[in-house]
Protein backbone atom coordinates (compact mmCIF):
# COMPACT_ATOMS: atom_id res chain seq x y z
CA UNK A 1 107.06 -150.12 106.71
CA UNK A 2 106.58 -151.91 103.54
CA UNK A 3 102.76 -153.32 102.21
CA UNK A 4 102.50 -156.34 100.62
CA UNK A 5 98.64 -157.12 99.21
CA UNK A 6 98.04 -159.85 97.31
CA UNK A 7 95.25 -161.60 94.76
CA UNK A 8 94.27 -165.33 96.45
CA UNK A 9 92.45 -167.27 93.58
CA UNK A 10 95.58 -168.03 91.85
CA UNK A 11 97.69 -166.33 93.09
CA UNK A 12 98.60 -166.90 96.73
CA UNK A 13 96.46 -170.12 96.63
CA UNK A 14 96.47 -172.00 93.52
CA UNK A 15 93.26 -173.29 92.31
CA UNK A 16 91.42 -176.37 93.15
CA UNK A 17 94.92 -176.48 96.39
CA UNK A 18 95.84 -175.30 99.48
CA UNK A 19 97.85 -172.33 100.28
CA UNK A 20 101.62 -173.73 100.24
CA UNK A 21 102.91 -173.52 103.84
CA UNK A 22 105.54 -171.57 102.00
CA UNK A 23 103.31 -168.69 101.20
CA UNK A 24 102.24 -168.82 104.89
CA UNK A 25 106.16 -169.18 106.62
CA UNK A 26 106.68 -166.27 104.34
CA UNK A 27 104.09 -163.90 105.46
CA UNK A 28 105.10 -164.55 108.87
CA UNK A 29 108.59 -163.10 108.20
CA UNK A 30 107.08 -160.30 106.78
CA UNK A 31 104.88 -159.14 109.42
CA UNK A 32 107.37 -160.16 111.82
CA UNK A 33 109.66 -157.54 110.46
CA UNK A 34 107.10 -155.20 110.43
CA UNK A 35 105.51 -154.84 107.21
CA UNK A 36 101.96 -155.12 106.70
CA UNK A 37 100.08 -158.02 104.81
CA UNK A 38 96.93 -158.41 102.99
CA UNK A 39 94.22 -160.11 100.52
CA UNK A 40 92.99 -158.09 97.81
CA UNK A 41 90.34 -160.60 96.46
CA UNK A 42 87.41 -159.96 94.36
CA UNK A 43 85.80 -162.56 97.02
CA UNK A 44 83.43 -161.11 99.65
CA UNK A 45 84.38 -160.78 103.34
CA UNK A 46 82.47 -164.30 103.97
CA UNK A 47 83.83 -166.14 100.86
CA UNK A 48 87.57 -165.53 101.84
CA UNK A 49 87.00 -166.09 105.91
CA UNK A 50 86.08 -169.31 104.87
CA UNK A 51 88.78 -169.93 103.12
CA UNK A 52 91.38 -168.45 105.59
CA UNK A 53 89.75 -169.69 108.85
CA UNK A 54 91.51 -173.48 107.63
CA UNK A 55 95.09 -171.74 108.54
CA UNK A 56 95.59 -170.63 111.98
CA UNK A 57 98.89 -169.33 111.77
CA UNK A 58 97.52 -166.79 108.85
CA UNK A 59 96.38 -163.61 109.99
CA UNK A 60 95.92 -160.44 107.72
CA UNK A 61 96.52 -157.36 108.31
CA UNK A 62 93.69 -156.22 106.04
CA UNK A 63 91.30 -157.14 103.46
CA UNK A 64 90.36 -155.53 100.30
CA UNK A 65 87.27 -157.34 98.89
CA UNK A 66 84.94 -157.50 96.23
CA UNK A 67 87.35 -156.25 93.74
CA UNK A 68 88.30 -152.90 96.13
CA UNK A 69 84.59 -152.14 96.96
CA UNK A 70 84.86 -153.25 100.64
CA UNK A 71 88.15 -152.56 102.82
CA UNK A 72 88.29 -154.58 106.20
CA UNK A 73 90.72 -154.05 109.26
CA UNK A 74 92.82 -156.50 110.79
CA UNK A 75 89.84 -156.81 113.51
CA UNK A 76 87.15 -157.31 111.07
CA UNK A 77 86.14 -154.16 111.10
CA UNK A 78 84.86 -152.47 107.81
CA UNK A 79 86.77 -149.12 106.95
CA UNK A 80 85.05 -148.58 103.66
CA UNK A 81 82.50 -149.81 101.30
CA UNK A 82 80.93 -149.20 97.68
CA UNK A 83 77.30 -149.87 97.76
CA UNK A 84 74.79 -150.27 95.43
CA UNK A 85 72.02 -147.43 95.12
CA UNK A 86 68.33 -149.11 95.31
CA UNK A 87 67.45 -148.00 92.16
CA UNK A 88 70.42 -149.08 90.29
CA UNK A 89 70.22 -152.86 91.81
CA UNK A 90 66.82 -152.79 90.89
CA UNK A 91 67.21 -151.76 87.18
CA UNK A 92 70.17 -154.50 87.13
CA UNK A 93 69.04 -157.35 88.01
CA UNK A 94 66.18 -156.19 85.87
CA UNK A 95 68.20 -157.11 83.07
CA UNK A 96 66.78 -160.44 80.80
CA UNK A 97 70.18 -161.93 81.55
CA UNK A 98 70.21 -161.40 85.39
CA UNK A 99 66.22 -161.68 85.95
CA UNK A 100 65.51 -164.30 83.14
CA UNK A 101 68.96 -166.12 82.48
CA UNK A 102 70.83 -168.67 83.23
CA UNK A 103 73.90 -168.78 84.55
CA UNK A 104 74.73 -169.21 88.70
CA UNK A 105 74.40 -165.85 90.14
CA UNK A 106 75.41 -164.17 93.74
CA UNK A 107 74.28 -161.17 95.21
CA UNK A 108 77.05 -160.44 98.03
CA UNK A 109 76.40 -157.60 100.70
CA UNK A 110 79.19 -156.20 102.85
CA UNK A 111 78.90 -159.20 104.71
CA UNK A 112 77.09 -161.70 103.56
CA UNK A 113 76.49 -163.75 100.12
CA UNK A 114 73.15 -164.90 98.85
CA UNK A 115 72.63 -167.28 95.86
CA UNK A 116 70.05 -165.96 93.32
CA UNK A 117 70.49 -168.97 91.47
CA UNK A 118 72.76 -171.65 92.61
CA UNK A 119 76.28 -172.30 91.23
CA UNK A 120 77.04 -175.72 90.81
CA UNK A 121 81.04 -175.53 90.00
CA UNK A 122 82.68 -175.52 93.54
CA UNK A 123 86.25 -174.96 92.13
CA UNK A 124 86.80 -172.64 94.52
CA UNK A 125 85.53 -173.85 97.39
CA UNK A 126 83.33 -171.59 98.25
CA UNK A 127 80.46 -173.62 100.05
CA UNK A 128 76.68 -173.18 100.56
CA UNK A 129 75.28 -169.95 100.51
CA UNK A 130 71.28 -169.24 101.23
CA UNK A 131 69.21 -168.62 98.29
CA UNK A 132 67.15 -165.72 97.40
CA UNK A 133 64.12 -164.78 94.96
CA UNK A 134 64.72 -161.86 92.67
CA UNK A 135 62.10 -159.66 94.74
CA UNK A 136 64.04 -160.52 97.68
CA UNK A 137 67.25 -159.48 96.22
CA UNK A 138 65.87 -156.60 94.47
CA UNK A 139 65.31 -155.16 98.03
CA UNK A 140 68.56 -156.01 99.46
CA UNK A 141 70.70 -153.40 101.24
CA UNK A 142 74.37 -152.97 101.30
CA UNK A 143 74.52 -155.01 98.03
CA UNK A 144 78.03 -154.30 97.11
CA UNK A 145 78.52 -156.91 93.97
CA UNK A 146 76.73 -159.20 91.88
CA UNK A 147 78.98 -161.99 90.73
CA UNK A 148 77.77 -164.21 87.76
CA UNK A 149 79.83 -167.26 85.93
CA UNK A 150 79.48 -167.05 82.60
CA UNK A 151 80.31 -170.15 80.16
CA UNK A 152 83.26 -168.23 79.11
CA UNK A 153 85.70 -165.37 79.98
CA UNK A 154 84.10 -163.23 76.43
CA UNK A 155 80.43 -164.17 77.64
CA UNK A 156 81.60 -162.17 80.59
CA UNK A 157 83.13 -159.11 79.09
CA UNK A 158 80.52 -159.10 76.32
CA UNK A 159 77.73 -159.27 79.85
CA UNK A 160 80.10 -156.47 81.13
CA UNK A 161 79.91 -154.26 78.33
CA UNK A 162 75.82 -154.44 77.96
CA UNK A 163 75.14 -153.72 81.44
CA UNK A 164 77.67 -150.50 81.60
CA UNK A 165 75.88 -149.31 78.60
CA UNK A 166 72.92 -149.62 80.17
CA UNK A 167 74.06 -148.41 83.76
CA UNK A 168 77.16 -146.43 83.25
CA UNK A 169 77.71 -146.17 87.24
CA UNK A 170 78.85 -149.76 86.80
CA UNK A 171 81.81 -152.11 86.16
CA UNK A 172 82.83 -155.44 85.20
CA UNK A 173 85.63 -156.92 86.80
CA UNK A 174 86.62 -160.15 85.15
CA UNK A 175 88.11 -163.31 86.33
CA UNK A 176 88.36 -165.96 83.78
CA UNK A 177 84.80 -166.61 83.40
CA UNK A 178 83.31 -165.18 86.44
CA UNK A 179 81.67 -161.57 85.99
CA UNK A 180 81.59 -159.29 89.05
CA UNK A 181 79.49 -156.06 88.88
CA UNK A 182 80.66 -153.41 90.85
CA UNK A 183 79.73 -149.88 91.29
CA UNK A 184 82.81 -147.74 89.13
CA UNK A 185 85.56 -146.43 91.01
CA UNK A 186 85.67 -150.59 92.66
CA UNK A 187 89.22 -152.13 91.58
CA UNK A 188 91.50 -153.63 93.34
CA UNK A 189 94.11 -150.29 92.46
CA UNK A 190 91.37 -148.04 93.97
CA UNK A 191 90.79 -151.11 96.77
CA UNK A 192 94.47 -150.42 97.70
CA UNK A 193 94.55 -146.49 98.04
CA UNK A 194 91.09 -146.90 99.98
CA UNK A 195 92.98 -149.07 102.52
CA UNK A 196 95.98 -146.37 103.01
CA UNK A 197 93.42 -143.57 103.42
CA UNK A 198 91.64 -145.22 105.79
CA UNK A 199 94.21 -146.46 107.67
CA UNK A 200 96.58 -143.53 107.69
CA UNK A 201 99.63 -145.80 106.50
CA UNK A 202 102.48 -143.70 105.07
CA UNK A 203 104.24 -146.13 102.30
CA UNK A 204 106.59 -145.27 99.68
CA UNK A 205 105.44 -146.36 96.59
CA UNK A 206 108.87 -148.24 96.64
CA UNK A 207 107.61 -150.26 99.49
CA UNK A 208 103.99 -150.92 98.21
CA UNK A 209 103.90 -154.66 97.00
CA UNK A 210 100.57 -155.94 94.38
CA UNK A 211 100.75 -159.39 93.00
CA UNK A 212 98.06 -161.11 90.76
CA UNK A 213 97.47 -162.89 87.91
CA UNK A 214 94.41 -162.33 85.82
CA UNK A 215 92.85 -159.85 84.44
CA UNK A 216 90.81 -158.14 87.48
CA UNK A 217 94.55 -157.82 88.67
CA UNK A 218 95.47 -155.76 86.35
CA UNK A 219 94.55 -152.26 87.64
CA UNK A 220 96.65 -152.44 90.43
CA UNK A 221 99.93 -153.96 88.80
CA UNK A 222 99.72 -151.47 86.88
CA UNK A 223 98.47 -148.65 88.58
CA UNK A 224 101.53 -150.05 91.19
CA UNK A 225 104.31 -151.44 88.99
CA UNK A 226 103.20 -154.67 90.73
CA UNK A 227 104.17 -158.66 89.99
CA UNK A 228 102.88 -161.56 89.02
CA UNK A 229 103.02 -165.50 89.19
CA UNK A 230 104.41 -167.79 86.98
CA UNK A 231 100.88 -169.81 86.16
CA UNK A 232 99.15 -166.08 84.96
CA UNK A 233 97.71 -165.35 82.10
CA UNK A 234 99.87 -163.76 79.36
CA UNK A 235 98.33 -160.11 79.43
CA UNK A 236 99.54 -159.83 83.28
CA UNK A 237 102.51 -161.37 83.10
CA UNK A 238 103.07 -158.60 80.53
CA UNK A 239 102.08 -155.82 82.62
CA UNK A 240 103.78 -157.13 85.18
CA UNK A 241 107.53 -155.86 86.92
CA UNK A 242 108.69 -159.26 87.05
CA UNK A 243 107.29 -162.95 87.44
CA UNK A 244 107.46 -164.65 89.97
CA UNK A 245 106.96 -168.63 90.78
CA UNK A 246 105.17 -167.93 94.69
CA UNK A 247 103.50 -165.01 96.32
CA UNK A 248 106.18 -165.95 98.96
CA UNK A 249 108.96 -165.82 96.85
CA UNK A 250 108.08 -162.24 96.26
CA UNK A 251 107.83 -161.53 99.98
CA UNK A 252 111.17 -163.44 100.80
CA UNK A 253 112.73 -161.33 97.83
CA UNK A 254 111.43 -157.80 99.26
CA UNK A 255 111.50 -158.61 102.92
């Protein structure tokens, strides 16, 4: 059995597109030769189902989501999560720039997303989501991410950077200008070997497939010896085994 999991923003969809109906013919081959196919998204488990409820034929065989922090079976069930401690979401979003800024701001659950202050760039499609006050969010459970989008991708790291200093349990995962904070040990590398311990799936590291192409990507090419797509930014295409122009040219490659 091979495993094939795979970034979406980007990377299996391109931005502001569809999904090509080659990506999707192509994942049908590879499950129907038995392999096993996935998203590893920093997106929440909402946030993607809305985006893969528009193609009926696609049907994962597992989701890794907020950048590794939440693993999700084929059935929907959740196999494992990263949550956020009460005190450390408190003393976050106590922060100037998360309780005074700015900048759109969403605190995402294991399930659900809330906007603490609404982002007005739909790029990605990612719809209406209820909003929140800070109090409200403060007392949230299962928080498992708070994603922010900065005005640019060093706003983000340099936002990154101050709040690790401040609460070393967390991390910044970083997708072009959008900031995700995660508890550490969330990555989509660590995403992936949550999935195989939770599953029980024996696969040779030959047969283990990662594909992405920015820079919260990067832990698992390279923690895999994974690819990339041709429209990536330079660092991964670097990092990467080899380029290539579809996520299902990969899969057709490998099959």
């Amino acid at each position: 059995m091979k495993l094939a999991a795979t970034d979406f923003d980007g990377t299996f969809c391109p931005i502001r597109s569809r999904v090509p109906e080659a990506n999707i013919e192509a994942v049908e081959a590879w499950q129907a030769a038995g392999h096993k196919f996935g998203i590893n998204t920093g997106r929440g488990i909402g946030l993607i189902h809305y985006e893969l409820v528009k193609y009926e034929t696609l049907v994962p065989d597992f989701l890794i989501c907020n950048n590794g922090a939440v693993v999700v079976g084929r059935n929907g069930e959740i196999l494992a999560s990263l949550t956020y401690p009460e005190a450390l979401l408190r003393g976050v979003l106590s922060l100037p720039r998360f309780a005074d800024g700015e900048d759109p701001l969403l605190i995402i659950t294991e399930r659900e997303t809330f906007s603490l202050r609404p982002n007005p760039d739909v790029e990605l499609g990612i719809g209406e989501m209820p909003e929140v006050t800070l109090e409200a969010a403060m007392a949230m459970k299962d928080v498992v991410q708070l994603s922010m989008r900065c005005q640019t991708t060093a706003a983000a790291e340099q936002t990154a950077a101050e709040v690790h200093d401040a609460f070393p349990e967390t991390t910044g995962n970083i997708n072009r200008n959008y900031l995700d904070l995660n508890l550490q040990g969330a990555n989509k590398a660590e995403g992936v070997a949550r999935l195989l311990a939770a599953t029980g799936w024996q696969v040779a590291p030959d047969d283990l497939f990662v594909i992405g192409d920015d820079k919260n990507d990067l832990p698992a090419i390279e923690r895999y010896h994974g690819y990339t797509v041709e429209t990536a930014t330079d660092s991964v295409k670097r990092a990467a085994r080899a380029v290539y122009p579809t996520v299902g040219a990969m899969l057709r490659e490998n099959l």
